[in-house]
Protein backbone atom coordinates (compact mmCIF):
# COMPACT_ATOMS: atom_id res chain seq x y z
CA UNK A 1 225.25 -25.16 -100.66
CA UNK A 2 222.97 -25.20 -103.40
CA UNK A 3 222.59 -28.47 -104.29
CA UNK A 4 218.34 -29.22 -103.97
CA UNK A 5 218.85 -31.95 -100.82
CA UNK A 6 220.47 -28.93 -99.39
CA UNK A 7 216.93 -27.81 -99.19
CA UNK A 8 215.64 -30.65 -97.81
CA UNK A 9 218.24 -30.65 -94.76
CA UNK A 10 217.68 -26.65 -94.08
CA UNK A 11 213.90 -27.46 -94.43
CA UNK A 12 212.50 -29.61 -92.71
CA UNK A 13 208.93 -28.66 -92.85
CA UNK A 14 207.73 -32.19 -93.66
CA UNK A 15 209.73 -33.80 -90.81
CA UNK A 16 208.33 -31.24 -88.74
CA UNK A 17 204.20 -31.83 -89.42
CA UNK A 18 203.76 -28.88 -91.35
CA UNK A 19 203.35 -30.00 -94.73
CA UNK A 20 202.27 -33.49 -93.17
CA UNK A 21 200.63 -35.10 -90.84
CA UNK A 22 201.82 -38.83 -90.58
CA UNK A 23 204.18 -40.82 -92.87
CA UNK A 24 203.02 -44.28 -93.86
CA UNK A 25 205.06 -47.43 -93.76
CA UNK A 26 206.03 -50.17 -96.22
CA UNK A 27 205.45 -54.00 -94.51
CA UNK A 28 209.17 -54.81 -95.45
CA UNK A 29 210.62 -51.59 -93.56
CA UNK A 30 208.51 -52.17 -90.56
CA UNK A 31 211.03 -53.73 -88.43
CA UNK A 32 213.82 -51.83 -89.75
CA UNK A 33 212.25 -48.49 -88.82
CA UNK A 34 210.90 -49.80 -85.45
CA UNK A 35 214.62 -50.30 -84.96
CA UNK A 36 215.08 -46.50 -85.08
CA UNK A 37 211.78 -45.03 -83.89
CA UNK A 38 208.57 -45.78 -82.41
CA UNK A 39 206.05 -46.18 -85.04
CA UNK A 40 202.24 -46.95 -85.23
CA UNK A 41 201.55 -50.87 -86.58
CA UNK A 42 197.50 -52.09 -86.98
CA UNK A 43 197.99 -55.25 -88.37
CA UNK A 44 200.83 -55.61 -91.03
CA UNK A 45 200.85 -51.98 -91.72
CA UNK A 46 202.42 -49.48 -89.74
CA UNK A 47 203.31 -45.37 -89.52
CA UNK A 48 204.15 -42.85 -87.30
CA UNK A 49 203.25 -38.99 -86.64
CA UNK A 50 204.95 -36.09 -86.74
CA UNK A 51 206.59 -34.37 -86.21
CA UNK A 52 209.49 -36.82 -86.57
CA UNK A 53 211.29 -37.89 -83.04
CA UNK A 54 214.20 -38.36 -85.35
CA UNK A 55 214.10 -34.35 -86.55
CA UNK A 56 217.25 -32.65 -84.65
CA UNK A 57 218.28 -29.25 -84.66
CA UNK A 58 221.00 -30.49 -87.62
CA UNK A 59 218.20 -32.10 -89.74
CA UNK A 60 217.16 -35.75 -89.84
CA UNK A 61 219.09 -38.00 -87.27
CA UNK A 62 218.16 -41.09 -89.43
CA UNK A 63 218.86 -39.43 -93.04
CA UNK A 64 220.98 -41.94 -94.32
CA UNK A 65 218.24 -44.67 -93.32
CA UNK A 66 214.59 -42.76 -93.52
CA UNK A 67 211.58 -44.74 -94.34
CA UNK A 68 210.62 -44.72 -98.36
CA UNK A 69 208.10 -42.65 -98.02
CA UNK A 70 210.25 -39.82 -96.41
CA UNK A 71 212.91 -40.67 -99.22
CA UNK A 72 210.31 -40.35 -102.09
CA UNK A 73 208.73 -37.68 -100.80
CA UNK A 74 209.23 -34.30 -102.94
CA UNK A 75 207.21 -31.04 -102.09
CA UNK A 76 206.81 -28.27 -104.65
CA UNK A 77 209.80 -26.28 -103.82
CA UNK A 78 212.04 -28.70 -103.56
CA UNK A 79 210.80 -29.12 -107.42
CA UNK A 80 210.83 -26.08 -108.81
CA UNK A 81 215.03 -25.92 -107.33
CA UNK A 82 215.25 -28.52 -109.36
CA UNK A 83 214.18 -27.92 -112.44
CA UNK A 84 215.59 -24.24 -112.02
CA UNK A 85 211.96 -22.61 -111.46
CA UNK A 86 213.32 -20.90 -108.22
CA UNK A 87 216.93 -20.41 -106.76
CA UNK A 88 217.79 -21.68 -103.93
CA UNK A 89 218.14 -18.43 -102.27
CA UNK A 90 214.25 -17.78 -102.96
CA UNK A 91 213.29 -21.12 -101.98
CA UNK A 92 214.99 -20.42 -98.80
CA UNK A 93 213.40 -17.12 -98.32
CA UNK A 94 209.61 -19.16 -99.08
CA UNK A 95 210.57 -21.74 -96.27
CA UNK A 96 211.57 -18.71 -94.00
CA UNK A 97 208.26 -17.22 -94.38
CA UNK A 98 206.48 -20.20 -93.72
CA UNK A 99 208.48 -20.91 -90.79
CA UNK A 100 207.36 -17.43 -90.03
CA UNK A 101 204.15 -17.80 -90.36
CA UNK A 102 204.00 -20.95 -88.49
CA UNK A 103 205.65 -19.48 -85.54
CA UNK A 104 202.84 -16.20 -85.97
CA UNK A 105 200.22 -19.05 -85.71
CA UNK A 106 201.22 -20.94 -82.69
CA UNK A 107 201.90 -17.74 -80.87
CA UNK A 108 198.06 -16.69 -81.64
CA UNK A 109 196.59 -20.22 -80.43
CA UNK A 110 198.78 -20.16 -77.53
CA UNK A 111 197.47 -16.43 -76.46
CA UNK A 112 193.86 -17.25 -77.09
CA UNK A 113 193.93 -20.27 -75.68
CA UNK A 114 193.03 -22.35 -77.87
CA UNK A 115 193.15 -26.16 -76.91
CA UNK A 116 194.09 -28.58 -79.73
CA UNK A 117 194.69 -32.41 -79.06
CA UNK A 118 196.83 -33.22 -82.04
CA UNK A 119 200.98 -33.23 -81.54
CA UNK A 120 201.63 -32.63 -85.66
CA UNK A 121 201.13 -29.03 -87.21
CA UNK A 122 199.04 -30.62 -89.89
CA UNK A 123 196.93 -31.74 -87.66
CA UNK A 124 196.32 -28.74 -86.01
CA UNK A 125 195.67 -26.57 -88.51
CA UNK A 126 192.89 -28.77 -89.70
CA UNK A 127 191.49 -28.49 -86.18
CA UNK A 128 191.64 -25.19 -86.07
CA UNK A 129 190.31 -24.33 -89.76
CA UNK A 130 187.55 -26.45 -87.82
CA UNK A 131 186.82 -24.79 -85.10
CA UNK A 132 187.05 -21.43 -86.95
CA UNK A 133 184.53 -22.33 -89.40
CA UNK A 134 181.88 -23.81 -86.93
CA UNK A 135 181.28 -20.10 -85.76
CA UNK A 136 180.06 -19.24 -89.22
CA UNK A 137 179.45 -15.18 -88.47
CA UNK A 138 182.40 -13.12 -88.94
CA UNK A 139 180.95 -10.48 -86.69
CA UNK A 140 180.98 -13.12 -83.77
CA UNK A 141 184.60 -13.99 -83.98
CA UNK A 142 186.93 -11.60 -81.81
CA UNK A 143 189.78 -9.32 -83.71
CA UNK A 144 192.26 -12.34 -82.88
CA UNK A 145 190.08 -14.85 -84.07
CA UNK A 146 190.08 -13.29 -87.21
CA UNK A 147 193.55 -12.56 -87.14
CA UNK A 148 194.27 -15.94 -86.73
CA UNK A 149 191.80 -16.73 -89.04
CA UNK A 150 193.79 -14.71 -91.68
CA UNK A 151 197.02 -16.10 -90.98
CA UNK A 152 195.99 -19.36 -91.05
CA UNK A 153 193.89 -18.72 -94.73
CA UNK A 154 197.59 -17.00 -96.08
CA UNK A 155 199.59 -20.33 -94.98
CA UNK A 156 197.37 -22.72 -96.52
CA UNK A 157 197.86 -20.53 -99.86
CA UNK A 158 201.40 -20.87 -99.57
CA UNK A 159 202.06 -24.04 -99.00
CA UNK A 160 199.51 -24.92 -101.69
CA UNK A 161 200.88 -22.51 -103.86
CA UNK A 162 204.88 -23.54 -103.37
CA UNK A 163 204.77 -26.51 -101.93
CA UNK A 164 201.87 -28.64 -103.61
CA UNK A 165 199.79 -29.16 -100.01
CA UNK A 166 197.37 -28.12 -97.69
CA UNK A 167 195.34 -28.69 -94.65
């Protein structure tokens, strides 16, 4: 099971909105895709959000027939596995923590209460770096806040870091 699309399957952390926020369509795979999914179209362009409605608990429901983008689409891990930078056990154990942290930072919005229109991780964390940085005084954010604040400041470094984005 170490083959690098191995990684891609037990990922899933671009299907999911973390490292992404929308994938954009080619005019020739419009209908195709619509076929499969709803998607987004303004005029002969067209896209959709994620996380993907297509993402199942197995992986990617449409694998065999994702858009280009999702097909050409490479993160850094999934580059360093294959040029033999990292083993697939430790790129595994980099998409855990993420995953980790992830789950750390939705349980922190959820108990503050934080209210945040977007449906796609991405999305939300660039709200949130947001409205954490209109409050510009340390001193005026609560112990949470900052926690959060933290957690959210040690994602973005990883996923910059090991997988070659950020919000």
């Amino acid at each position: 099971m170490s083959d690098p699309t191995n990684i891609c399957l037990s990922c899933g952390l671009c299907c999911d909105g973390t490292l992404i926020g929308f994938v954009q369509l080619e005019r020739e795979e419009l209908s195709p895709v619509k076929q499969l999914m709803d998607i987004e179209q303004t005029g002969e362009n067209g896209m959709f959000f994620l996380p993907c409605n297509e993402l199942g608990c197995n992986g990617c429901n449409i694998y065999s027939q994702r858009p280009k983008a999702c097909r050409n689409f490479e993160c850094g891990v999934l580059k360093s596995v294959e040029k033999k930078e990292l083993s697939f056990d430790k790129a595994t154990e980099v998409i855990d923590v993420v995953k980790q942290k992830k789950a750390t930072i939705e349980k922190h919005v959820a108990t503050l209460q934080i209210e945040l229109q977007s449906k796609s991780f991405h999305f939300k964390m660039l709200e949130l770096k947001k409205l954490l940085r209109k409050d510009k005084s340390e001193l005026s954010l609560s112990q949470s806040h900052q926690e959060l604040k933290l957690e959210l400041e040690e994602l973005e470094k990883l996923l910059t870091k090991s997988f070659g984005v950020s919000f």
